[in-house]
Protein backbone atom coordinates (compact mmCIF):
# COMPACT_ATOMS: atom_id res chain seq x y z
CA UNK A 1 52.49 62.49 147.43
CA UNK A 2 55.60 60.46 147.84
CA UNK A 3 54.62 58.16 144.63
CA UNK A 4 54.48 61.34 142.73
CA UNK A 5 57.17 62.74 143.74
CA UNK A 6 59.33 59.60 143.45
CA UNK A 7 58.02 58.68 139.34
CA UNK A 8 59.24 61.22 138.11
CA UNK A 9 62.92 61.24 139.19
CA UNK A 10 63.12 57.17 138.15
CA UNK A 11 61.48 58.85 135.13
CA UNK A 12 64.07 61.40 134.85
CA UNK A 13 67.00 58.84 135.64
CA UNK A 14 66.41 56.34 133.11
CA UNK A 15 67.49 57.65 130.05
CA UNK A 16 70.78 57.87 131.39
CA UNK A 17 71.11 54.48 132.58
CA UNK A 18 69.67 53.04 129.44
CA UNK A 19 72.54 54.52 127.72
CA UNK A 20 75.97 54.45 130.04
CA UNK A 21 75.74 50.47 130.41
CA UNK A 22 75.98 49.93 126.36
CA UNK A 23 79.03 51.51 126.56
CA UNK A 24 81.02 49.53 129.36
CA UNK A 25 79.12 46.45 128.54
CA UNK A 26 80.54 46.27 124.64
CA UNK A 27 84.02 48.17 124.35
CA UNK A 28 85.46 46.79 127.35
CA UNK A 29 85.85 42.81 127.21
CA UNK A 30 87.01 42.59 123.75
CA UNK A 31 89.76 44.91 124.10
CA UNK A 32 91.37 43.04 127.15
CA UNK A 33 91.10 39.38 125.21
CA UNK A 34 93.03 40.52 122.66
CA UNK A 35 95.65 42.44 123.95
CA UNK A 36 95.50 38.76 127.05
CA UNK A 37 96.08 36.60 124.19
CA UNK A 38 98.69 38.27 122.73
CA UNK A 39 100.87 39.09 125.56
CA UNK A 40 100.30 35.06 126.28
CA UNK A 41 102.11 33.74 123.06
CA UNK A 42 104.63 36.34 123.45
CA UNK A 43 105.30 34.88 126.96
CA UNK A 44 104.99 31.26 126.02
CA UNK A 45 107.69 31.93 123.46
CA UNK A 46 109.92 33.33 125.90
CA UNK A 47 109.07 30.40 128.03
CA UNK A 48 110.43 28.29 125.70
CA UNK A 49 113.04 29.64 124.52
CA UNK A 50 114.08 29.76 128.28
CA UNK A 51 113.60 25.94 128.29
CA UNK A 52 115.68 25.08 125.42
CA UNK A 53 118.78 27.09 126.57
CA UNK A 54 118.31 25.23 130.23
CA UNK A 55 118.00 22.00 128.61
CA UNK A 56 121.15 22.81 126.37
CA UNK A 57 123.35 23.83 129.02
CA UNK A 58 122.49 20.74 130.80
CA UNK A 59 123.11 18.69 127.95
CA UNK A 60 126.64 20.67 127.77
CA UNK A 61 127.56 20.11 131.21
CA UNK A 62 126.85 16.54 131.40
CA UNK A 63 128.96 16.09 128.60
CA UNK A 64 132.03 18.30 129.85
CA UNK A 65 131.63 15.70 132.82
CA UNK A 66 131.89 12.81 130.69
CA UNK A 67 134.95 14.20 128.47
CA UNK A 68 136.65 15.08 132.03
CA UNK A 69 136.01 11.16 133.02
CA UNK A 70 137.51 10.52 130.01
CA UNK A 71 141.00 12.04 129.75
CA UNK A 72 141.39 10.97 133.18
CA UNK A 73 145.06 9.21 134.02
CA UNK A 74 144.56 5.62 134.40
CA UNK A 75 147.54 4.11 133.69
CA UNK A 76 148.89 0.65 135.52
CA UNK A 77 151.79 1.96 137.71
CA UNK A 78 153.79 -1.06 138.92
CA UNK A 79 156.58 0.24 141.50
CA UNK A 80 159.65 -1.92 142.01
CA UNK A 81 159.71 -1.31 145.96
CA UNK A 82 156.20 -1.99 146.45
CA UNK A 83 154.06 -5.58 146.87
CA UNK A 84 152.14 -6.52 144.34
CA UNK A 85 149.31 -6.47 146.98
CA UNK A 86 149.78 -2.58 147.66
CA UNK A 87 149.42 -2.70 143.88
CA UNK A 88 146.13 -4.24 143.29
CA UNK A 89 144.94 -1.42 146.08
CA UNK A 90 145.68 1.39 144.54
CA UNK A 91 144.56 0.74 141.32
CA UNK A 92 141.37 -0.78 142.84
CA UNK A 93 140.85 2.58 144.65
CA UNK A 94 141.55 4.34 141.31
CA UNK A 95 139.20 2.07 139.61
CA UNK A 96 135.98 2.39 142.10
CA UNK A 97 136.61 6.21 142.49
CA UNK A 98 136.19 6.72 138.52
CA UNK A 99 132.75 4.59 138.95
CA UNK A 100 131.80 6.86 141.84
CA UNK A 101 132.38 9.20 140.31
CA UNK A 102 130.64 8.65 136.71
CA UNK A 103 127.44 7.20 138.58
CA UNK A 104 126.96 10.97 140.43
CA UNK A 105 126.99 12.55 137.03
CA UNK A 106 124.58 9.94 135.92
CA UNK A 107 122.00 10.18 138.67
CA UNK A 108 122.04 14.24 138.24
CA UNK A 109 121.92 14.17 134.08
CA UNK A 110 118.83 10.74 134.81
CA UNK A 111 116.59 12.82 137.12
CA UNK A 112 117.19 15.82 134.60
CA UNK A 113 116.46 13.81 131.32
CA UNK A 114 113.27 12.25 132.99
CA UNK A 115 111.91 15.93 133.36
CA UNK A 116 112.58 17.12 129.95
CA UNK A 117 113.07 14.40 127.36
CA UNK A 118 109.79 15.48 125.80
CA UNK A 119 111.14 18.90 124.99
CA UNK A 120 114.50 17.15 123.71
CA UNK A 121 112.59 14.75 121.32
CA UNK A 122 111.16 17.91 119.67
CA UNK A 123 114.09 19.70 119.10
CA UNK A 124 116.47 18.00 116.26
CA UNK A 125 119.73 20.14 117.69
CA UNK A 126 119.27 18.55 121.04
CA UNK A 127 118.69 14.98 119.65
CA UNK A 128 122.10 14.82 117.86
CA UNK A 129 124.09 16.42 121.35
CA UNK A 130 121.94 13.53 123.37
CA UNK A 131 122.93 11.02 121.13
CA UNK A 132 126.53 12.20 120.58
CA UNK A 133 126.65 12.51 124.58
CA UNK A 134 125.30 8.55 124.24
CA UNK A 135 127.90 7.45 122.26
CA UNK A 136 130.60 8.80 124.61
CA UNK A 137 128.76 7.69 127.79
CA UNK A 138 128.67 3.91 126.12
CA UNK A 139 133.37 4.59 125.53
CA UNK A 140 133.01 4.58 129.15
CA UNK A 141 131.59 1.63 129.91
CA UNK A 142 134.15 -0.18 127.86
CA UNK A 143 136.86 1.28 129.81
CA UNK A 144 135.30 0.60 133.27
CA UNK A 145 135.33 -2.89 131.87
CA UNK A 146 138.87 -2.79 130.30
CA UNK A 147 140.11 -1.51 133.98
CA UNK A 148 138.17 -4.17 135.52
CA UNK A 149 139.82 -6.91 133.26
CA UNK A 150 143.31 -5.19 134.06
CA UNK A 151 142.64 -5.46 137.97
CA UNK A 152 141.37 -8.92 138.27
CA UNK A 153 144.84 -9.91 135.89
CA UNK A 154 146.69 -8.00 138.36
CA UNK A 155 145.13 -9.75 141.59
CA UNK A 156 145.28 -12.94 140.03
CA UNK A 157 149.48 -12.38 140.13
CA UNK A 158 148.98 -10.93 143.59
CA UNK A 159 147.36 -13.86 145.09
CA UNK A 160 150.36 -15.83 143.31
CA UNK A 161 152.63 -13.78 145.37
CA UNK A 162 151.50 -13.81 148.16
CA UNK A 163 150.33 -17.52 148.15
CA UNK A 164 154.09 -18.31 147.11
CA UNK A 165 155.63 -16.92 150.44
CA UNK A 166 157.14 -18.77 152.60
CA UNK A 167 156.00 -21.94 150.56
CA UNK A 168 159.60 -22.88 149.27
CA UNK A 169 160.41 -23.03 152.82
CA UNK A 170 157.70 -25.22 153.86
CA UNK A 171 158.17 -27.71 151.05
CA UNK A 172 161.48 -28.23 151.80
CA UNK A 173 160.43 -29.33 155.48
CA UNK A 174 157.87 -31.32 154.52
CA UNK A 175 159.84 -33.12 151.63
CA UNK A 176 162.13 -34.21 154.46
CA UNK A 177 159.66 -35.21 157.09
CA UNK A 178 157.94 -37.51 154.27
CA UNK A 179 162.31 -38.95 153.79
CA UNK A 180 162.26 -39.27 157.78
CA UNK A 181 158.14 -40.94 157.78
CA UNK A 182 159.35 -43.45 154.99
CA UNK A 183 162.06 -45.19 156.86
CA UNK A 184 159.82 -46.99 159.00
CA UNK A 185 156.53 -49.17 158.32
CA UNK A 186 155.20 -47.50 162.07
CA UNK A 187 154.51 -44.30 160.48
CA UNK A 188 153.01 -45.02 157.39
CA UNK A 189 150.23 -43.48 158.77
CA UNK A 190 151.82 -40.15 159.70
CA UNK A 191 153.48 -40.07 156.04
CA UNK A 192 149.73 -40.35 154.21
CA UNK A 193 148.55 -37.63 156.49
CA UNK A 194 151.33 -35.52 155.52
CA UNK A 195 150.52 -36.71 152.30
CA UNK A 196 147.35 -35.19 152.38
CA UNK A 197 147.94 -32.20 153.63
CA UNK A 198 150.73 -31.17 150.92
CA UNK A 199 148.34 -32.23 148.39
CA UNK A 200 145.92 -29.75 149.48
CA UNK A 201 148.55 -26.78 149.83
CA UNK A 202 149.55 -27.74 145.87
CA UNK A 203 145.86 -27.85 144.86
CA UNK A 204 145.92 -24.13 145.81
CA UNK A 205 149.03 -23.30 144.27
CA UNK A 206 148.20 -24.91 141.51
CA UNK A 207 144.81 -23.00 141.09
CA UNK A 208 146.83 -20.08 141.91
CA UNK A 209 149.14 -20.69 139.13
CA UNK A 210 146.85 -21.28 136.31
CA UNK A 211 145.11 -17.83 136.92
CA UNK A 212 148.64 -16.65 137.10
CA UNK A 213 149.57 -17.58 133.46
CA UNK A 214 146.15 -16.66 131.99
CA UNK A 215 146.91 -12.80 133.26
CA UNK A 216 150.73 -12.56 132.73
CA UNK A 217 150.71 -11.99 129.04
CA UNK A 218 148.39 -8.78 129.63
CA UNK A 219 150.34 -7.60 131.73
CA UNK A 220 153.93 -7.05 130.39
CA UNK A 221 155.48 -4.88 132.97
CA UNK A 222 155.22 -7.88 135.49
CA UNK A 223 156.67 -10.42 133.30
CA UNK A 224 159.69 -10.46 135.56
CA UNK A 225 157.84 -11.50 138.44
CA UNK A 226 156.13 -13.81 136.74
CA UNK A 227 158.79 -15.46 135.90
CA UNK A 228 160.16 -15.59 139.33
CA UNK A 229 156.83 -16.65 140.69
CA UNK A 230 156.71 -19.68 137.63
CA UNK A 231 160.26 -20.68 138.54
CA UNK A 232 159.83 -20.80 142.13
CA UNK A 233 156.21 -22.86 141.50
CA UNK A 234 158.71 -25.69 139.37
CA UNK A 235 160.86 -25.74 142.31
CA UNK A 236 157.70 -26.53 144.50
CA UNK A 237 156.61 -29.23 142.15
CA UNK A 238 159.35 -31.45 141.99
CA UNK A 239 159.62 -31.27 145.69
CA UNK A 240 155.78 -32.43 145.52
CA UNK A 241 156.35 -34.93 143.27
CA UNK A 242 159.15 -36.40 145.73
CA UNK A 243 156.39 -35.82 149.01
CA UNK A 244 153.68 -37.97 147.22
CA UNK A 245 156.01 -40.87 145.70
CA UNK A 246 157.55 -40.94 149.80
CA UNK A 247 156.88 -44.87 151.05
CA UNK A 248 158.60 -46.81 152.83
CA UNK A 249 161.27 -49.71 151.68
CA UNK A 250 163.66 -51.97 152.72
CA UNK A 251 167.13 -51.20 153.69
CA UNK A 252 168.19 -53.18 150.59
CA UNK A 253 165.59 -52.14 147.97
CA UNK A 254 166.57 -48.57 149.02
CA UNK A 255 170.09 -49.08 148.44
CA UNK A 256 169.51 -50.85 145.04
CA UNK A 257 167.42 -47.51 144.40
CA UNK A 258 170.23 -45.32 145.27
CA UNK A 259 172.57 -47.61 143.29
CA UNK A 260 170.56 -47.66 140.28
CA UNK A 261 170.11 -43.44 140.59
CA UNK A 262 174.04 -43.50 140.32
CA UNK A 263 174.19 -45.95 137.37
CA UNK A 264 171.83 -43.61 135.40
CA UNK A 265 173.96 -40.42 136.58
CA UNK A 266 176.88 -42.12 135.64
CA UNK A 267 175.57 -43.19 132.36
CA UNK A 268 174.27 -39.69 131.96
CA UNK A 269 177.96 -38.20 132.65
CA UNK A 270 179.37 -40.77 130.37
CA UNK A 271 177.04 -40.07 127.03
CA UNK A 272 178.01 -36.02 128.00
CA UNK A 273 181.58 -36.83 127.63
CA UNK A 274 181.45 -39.21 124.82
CA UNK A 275 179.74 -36.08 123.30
CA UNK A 276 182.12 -33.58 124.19
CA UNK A 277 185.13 -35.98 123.05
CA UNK A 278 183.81 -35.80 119.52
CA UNK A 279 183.29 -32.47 119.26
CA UNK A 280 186.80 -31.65 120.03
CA UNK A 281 187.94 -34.38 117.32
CA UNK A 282 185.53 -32.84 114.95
CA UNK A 283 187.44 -29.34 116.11
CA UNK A 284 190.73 -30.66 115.95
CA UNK A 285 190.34 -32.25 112.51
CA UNK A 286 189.09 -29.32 111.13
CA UNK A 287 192.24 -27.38 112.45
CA UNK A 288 194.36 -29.97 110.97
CA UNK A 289 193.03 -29.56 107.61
CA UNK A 290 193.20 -25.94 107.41
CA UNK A 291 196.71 -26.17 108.51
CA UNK A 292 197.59 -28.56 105.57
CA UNK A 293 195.92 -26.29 103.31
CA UNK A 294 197.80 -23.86 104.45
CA UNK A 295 200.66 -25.17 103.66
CA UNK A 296 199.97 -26.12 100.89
CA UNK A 297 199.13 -22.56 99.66
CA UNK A 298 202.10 -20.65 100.78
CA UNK A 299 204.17 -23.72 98.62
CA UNK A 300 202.38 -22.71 95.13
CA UNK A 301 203.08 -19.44 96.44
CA UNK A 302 206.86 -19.76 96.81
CA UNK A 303 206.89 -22.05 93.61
CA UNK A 304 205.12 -20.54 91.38
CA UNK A 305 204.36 -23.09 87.82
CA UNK A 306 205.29 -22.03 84.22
């Protein structure tokens, strides 16, 4: 009784089923691909678009860095009242603050550039800002390196300075302990140590010096104390000269020294004043004759020929 009962309304049922799933089964699933796909694009565009504007206004910013790096003041200030020393620090400080400075902006733009530079090689707008943002980056490299030029010409007349104090001084006392050391053959010894030592404080100056010269004409606004610093070095070698030619000699042989130093002083004086006798016979000839001439003139003046 229950089988009968039960055929019938799966009987009864079926039609209905066979039908409704056709329905749900076909219309459905198309309808949603298509409008999916669609709606996809639309948003990948949008993406993209997105994208390109970010990458843009990176691009832009990077570059409003680098044009700010740019115009920045770095002139050479050289103040009258200040060593050259205090000098070479500030513009040192200036110097290593611009590189600071430019390697920040680098790091952010690198780390940017490594995530996008395959959307940037598609676009042909952003491939002439990179490279004209290349181009400007590459100006400041040359004047990191023109700055750094400029500050080792400037410490090369520092360490002249400051080498060069208190050195005339110390010449002078050792050009007259080697006069003392030479008067006796017992410290002969003493005198070639001195020796020695001088020779090694020159080396330095000299080393000093060269660097000195190499930097000066770059740098016009210190020619004054370059030339201070080059006349004072002169100074220092003729008193080195007189240190390292110090040895001793007899009383006589130094007084035949002396008297032959006076023979060519006086020999010296007398050439000078044999020169400035003829000059003034040369002058007072010449006065002489214009006088005459003179004369001579206001006579055809006053007699006048027919």
């Amino acid at each position: 009784m229950l089988n009968a009962h039960v055929t019938p309304l799966y009987a009864q049922n079926d039609t209905t089923n066979t039908t409704t799933p056709t329905t749900t089964i076909n219309d459905t699933p198309t309808t949603t691909t298509e409008d999916y796909s669609i709606e996809s694009i639309e948003e990948d565009m949008d993406e993209l678009k997105m994208q390109m504007v970010d990458v843009k206004l990176h691009v832009m910013l990077y570059m409003e860095q680098l044009e700010s790096l740019a115009s920045q003041d770095m002139k050479l200030t050289v103040g009258s009242n200040i060593t050259l020393a205090k000098t070479v620090y500030l513009y040192a400080k200036k110097v290593k603050n611009f590189q600071k400075e430019l390697s920040y902006y680098d790091s952010s733009w690198d780390t940017y550039y490594q995530s996008q530079q395959v959307v940037i090689a598609e676009d042909t707008a952003l491939l002439a800002m990179t490279t004209k943002m290349q181009v400007l980056r590459e100006s400041l490299d040359e004047t990191i390196s023109a700055h750094q030029q400029r500050l080792d010409q400037l410490k090369a007349l520092s360490d002249m300075e400051r080498i060069m104090q208190g050195k005339y001084s110390a010449y002078k006392d050792m050009e007259s302990k080697a006069n003392m050391l030479s008067l006796t053959p017992k410290t002969a010894d003493k005198l070639e140590q001195l020796k020695a030592k001088e020779q090694l404080t020159f080396t330095s100056l000299q080393q000093a010096y060269d660097k000195m010269k190499a930097a000066e004409d770059a740098l016009p606004m210190l020619k004054k104390r370059a030339q201070l610093l080059e006349q004072q070095f002169v100074e220092i070698t003729t008193m080195s000269k007189k240190i390292q030619e110090a040895e001793y000699k007899p009383w006589l042989k130094r007084f035949q020294d002396e008297l032959i130093g006076l023979g060519c002083i006086a020999m010296i004086l007398m050439l000078f004043n044999m020169i400035i006798a003829k000059i003034k016979a040369a002058k007072q000839e010449y006065n002489n004759a214009k006088k005459l001439k003179d004369i001579v003139k206001k006579q055809e003046e006053q007699y006048p020929t027919i």
